[in-house]
C-alpha atoms as a PDB file:
ATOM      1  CA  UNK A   1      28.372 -52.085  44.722  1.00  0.00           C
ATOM      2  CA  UNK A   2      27.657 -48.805  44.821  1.00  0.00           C
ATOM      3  CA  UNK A   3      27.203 -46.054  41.162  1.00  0.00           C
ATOM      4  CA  UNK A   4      30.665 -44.278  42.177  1.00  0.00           C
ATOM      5  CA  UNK A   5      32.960 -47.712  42.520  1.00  0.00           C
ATOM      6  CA  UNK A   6      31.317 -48.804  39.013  1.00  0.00           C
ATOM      7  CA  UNK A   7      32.742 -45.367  37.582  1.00  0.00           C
ATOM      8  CA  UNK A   8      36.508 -44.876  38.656  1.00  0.00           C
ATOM      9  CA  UNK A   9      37.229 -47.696  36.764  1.00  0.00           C
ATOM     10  CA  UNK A  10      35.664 -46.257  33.821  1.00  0.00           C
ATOM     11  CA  UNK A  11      37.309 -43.309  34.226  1.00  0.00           C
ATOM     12  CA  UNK A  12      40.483 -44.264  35.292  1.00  0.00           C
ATOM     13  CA  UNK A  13      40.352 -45.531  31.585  1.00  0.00           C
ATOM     14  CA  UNK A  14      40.209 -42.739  29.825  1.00  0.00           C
ATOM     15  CA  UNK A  15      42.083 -42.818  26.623  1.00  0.00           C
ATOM     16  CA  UNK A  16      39.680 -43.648  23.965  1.00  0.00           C
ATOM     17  CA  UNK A  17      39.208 -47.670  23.327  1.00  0.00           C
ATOM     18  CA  UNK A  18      39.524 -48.724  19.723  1.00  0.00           C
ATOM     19  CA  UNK A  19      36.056 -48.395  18.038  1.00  0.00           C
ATOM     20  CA  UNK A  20      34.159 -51.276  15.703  1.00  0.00           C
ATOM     21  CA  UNK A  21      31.904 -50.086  13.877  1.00  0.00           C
ATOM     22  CA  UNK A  22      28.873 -50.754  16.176  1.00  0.00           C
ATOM     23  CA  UNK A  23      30.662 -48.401  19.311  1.00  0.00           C
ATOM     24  CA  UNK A  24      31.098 -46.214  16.488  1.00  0.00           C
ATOM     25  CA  UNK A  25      27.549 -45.735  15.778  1.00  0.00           C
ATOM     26  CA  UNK A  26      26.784 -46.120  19.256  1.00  0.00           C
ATOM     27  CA  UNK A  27      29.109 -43.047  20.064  1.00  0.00           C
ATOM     28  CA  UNK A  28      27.927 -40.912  17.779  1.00  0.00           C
ATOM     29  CA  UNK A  29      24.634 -41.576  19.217  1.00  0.00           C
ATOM     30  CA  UNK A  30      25.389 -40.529  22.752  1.00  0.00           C
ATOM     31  CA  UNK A  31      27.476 -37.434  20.993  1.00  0.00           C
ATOM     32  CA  UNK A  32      24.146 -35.976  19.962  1.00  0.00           C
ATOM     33  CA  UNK A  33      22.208 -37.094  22.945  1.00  0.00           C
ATOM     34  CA  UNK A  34      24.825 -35.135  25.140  1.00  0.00           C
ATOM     35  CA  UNK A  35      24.550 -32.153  22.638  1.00  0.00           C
ATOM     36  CA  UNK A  36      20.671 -32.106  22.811  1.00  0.00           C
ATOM     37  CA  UNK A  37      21.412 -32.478  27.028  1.00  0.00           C
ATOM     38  CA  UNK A  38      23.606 -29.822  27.066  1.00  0.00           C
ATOM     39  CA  UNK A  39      21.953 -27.503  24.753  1.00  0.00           C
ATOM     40  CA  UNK A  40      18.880 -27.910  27.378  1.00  0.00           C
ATOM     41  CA  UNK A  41      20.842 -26.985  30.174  1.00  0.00           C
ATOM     42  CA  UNK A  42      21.984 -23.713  28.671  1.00  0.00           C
ATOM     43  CA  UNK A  43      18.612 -22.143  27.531  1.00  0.00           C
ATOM     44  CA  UNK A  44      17.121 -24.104  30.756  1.00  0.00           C
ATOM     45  CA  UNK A  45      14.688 -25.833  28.769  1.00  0.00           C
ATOM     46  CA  UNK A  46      13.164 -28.032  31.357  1.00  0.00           C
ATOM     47  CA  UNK A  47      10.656 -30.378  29.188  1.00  0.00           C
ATOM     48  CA  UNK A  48      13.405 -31.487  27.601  1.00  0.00           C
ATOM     49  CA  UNK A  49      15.546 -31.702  30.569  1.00  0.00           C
ATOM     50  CA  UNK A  50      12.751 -33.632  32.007  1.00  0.00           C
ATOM     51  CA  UNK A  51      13.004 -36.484  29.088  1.00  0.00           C
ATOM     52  CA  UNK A  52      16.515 -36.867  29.221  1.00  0.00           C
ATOM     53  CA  UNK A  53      16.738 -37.295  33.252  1.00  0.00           C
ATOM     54  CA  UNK A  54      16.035 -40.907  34.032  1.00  0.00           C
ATOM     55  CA  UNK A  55      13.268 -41.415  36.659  1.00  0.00           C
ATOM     56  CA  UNK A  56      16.186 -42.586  39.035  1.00  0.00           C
ATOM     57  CA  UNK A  57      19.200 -39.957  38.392  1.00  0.00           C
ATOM     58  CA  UNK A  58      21.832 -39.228  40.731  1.00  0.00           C
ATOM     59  CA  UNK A  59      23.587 -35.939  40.459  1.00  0.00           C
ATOM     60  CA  UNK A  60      27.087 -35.651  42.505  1.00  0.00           C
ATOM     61  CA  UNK A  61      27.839 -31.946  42.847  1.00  0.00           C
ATOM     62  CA  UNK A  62      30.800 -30.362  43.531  1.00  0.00           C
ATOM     63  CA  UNK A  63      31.230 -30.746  47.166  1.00  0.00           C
ATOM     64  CA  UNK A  64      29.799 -34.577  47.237  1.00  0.00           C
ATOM     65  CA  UNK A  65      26.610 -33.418  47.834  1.00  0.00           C
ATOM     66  CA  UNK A  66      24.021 -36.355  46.718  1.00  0.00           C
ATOM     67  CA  UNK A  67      21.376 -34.683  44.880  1.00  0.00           C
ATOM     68  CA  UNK A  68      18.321 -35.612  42.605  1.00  0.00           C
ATOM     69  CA  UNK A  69      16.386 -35.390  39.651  1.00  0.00           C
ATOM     70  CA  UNK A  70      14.422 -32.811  41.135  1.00  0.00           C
ATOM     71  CA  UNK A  71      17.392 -30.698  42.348  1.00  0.00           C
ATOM     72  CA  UNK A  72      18.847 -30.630  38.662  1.00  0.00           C
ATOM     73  CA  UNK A  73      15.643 -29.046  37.147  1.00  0.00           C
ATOM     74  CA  UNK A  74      15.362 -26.623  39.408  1.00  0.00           C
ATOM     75  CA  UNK A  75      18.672 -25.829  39.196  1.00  0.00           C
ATOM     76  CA  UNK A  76      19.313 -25.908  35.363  1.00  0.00           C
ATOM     77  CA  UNK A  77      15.667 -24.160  34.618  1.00  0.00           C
ATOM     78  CA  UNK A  78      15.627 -21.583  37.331  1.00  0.00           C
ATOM     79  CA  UNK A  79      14.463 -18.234  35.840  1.00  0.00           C
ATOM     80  CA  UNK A  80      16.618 -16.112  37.589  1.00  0.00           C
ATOM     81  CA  UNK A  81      19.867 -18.177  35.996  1.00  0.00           C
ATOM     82  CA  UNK A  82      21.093 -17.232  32.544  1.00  0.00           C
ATOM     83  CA  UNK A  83      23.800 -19.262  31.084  1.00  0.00           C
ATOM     84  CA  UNK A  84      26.321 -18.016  28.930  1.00  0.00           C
ATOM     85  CA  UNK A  85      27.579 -20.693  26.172  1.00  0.00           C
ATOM     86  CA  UNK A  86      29.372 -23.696  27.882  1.00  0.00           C
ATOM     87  CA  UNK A  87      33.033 -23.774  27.189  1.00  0.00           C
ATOM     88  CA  UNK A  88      34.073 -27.767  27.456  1.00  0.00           C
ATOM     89  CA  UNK A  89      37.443 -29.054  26.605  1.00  0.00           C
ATOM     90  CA  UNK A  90      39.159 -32.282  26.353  1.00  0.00           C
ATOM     91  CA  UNK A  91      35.365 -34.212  25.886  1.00  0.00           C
ATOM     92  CA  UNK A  92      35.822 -38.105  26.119  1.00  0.00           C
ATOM     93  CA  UNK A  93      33.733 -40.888  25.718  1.00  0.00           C
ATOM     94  CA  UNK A  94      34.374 -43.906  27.035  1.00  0.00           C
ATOM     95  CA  UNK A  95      31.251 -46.538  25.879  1.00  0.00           C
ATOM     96  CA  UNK A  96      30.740 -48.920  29.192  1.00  0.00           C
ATOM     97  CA  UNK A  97      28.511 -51.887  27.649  1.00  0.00           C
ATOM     98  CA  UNK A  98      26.169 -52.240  24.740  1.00  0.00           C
ATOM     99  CA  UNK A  99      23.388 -49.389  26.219  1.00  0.00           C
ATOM    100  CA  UNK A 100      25.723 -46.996  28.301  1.00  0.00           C
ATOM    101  CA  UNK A 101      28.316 -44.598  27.357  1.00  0.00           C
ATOM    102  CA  UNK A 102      30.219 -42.491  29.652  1.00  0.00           C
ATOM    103  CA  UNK A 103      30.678 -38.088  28.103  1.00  0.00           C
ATOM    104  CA  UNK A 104      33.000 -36.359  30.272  1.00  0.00           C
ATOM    105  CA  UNK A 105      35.227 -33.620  30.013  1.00  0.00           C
ATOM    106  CA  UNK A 106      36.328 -30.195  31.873  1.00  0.00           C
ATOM    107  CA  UNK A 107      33.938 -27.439  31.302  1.00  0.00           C
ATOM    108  CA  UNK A 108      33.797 -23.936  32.477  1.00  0.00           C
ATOM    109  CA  UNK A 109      30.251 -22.100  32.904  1.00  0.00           C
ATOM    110  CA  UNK A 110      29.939 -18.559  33.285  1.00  0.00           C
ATOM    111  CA  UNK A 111      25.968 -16.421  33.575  1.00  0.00           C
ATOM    112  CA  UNK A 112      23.927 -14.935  36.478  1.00  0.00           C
ATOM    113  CA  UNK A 113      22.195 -15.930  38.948  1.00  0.00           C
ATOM    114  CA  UNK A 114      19.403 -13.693  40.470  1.00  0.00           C
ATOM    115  CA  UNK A 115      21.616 -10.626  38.640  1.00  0.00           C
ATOM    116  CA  UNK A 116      25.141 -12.070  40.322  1.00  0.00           C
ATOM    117  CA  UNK A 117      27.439 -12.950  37.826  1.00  0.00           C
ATOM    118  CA  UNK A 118      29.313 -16.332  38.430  1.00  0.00           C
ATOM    119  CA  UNK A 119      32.061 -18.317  37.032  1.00  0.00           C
ATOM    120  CA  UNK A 120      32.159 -22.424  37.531  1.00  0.00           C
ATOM    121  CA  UNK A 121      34.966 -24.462  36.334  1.00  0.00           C
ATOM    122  CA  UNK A 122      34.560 -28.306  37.215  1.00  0.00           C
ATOM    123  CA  UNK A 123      35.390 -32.175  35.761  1.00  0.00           C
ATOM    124  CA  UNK A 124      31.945 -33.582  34.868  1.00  0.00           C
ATOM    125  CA  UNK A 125      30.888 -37.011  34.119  1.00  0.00           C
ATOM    126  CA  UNK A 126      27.297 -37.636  32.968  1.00  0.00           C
ATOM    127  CA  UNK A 127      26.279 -41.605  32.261  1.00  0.00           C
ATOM    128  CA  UNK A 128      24.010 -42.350  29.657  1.00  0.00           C
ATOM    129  CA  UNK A 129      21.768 -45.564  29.336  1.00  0.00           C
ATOM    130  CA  UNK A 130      19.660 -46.537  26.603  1.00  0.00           C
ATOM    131  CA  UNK A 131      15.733 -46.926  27.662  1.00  0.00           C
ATOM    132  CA  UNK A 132      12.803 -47.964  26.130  1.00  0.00           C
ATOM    133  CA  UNK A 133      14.952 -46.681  23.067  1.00  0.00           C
ATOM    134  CA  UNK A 134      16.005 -43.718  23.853  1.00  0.00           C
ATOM    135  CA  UNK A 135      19.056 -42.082  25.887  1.00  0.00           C
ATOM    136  CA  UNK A 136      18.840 -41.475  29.402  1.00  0.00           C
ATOM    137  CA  UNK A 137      21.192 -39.636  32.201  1.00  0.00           C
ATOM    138  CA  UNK A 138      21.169 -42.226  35.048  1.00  0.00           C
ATOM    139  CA  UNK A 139      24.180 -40.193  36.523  1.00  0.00           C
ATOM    140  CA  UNK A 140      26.010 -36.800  36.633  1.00  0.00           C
ATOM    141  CA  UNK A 141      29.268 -36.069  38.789  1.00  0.00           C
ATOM    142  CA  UNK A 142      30.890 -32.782  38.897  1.00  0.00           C
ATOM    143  CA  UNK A 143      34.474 -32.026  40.607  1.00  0.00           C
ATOM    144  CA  UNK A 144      35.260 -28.374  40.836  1.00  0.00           C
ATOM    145  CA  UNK A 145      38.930 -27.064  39.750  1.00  0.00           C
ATOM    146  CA  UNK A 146      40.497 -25.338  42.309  1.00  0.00           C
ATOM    147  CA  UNK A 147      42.292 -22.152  41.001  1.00  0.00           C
END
């Protein structure tokens, strides 16, 4: 089965589940992972870009396009790309087992690259798995919105 036939499901489920105390904690968790992820991606900090990405991650862009780890460093920590603060609404997350949680939203992205200015505004969906302790991206899906 492939990565994208385990997800609709998730997502088709989108309105929060009720939380025990454990998914609680586990939440929270996954909160500040995607923060610290996030936070990476705007001042293209690529070592820590490179500890989050699992050794395996699949990025989805916007037009289907497979891509890879590799693909999402360069693009997240190319020097001629400045990021203006990410502006991300309606953030879910939607816990998918005992080690993965699902952080997804709508988020619009605005900078430069290589002095053009541009303007992204997409659905993204990035899957993180707990290992060796720590939280991982395994997965990262992004669906433009069309004006």
């Amino acid at each position: 089965m492939s990565r994208a036939s385990l997800l609709l499901p998730a997502l088709a489920a989108c309105a929060p589940a009720p939380a025990h105390p454990a998914t609680a904690d586990l939440v929270a968790e996954v909160r500040a992972a995607a923060a610290a992820f996030d936070d990476a991606q705007l001042h293209g900090d690529r070592a820590t870009l490179d500890r989050f990405l699992a050794a395996d991650f699949v990025f989805i862009r916007g037009a289907g396009v497979v891509a890879d780890r590799a693909a999402f460093l360069a693009a997240f920590s190319d020097p001629d790309q400045r990021f203006e603060p990410f502006e991300i609404v309606d953030r879910r997350a939607i816990v998918l087992g005992d080690a993965a949680v699902l952080i997804g939203g709508e988020a619009t992205i605005r900078g430069t690259a290589h002095g053009a200015p541009f303007q992204d505004h997409f659905h993204y969906a990035d899957i993180f798995q707990r290992r060796d302790g720590r939280w991982q991206v395994v997965y990262t899906q992004v669906t433009p919105i069309q004006p």
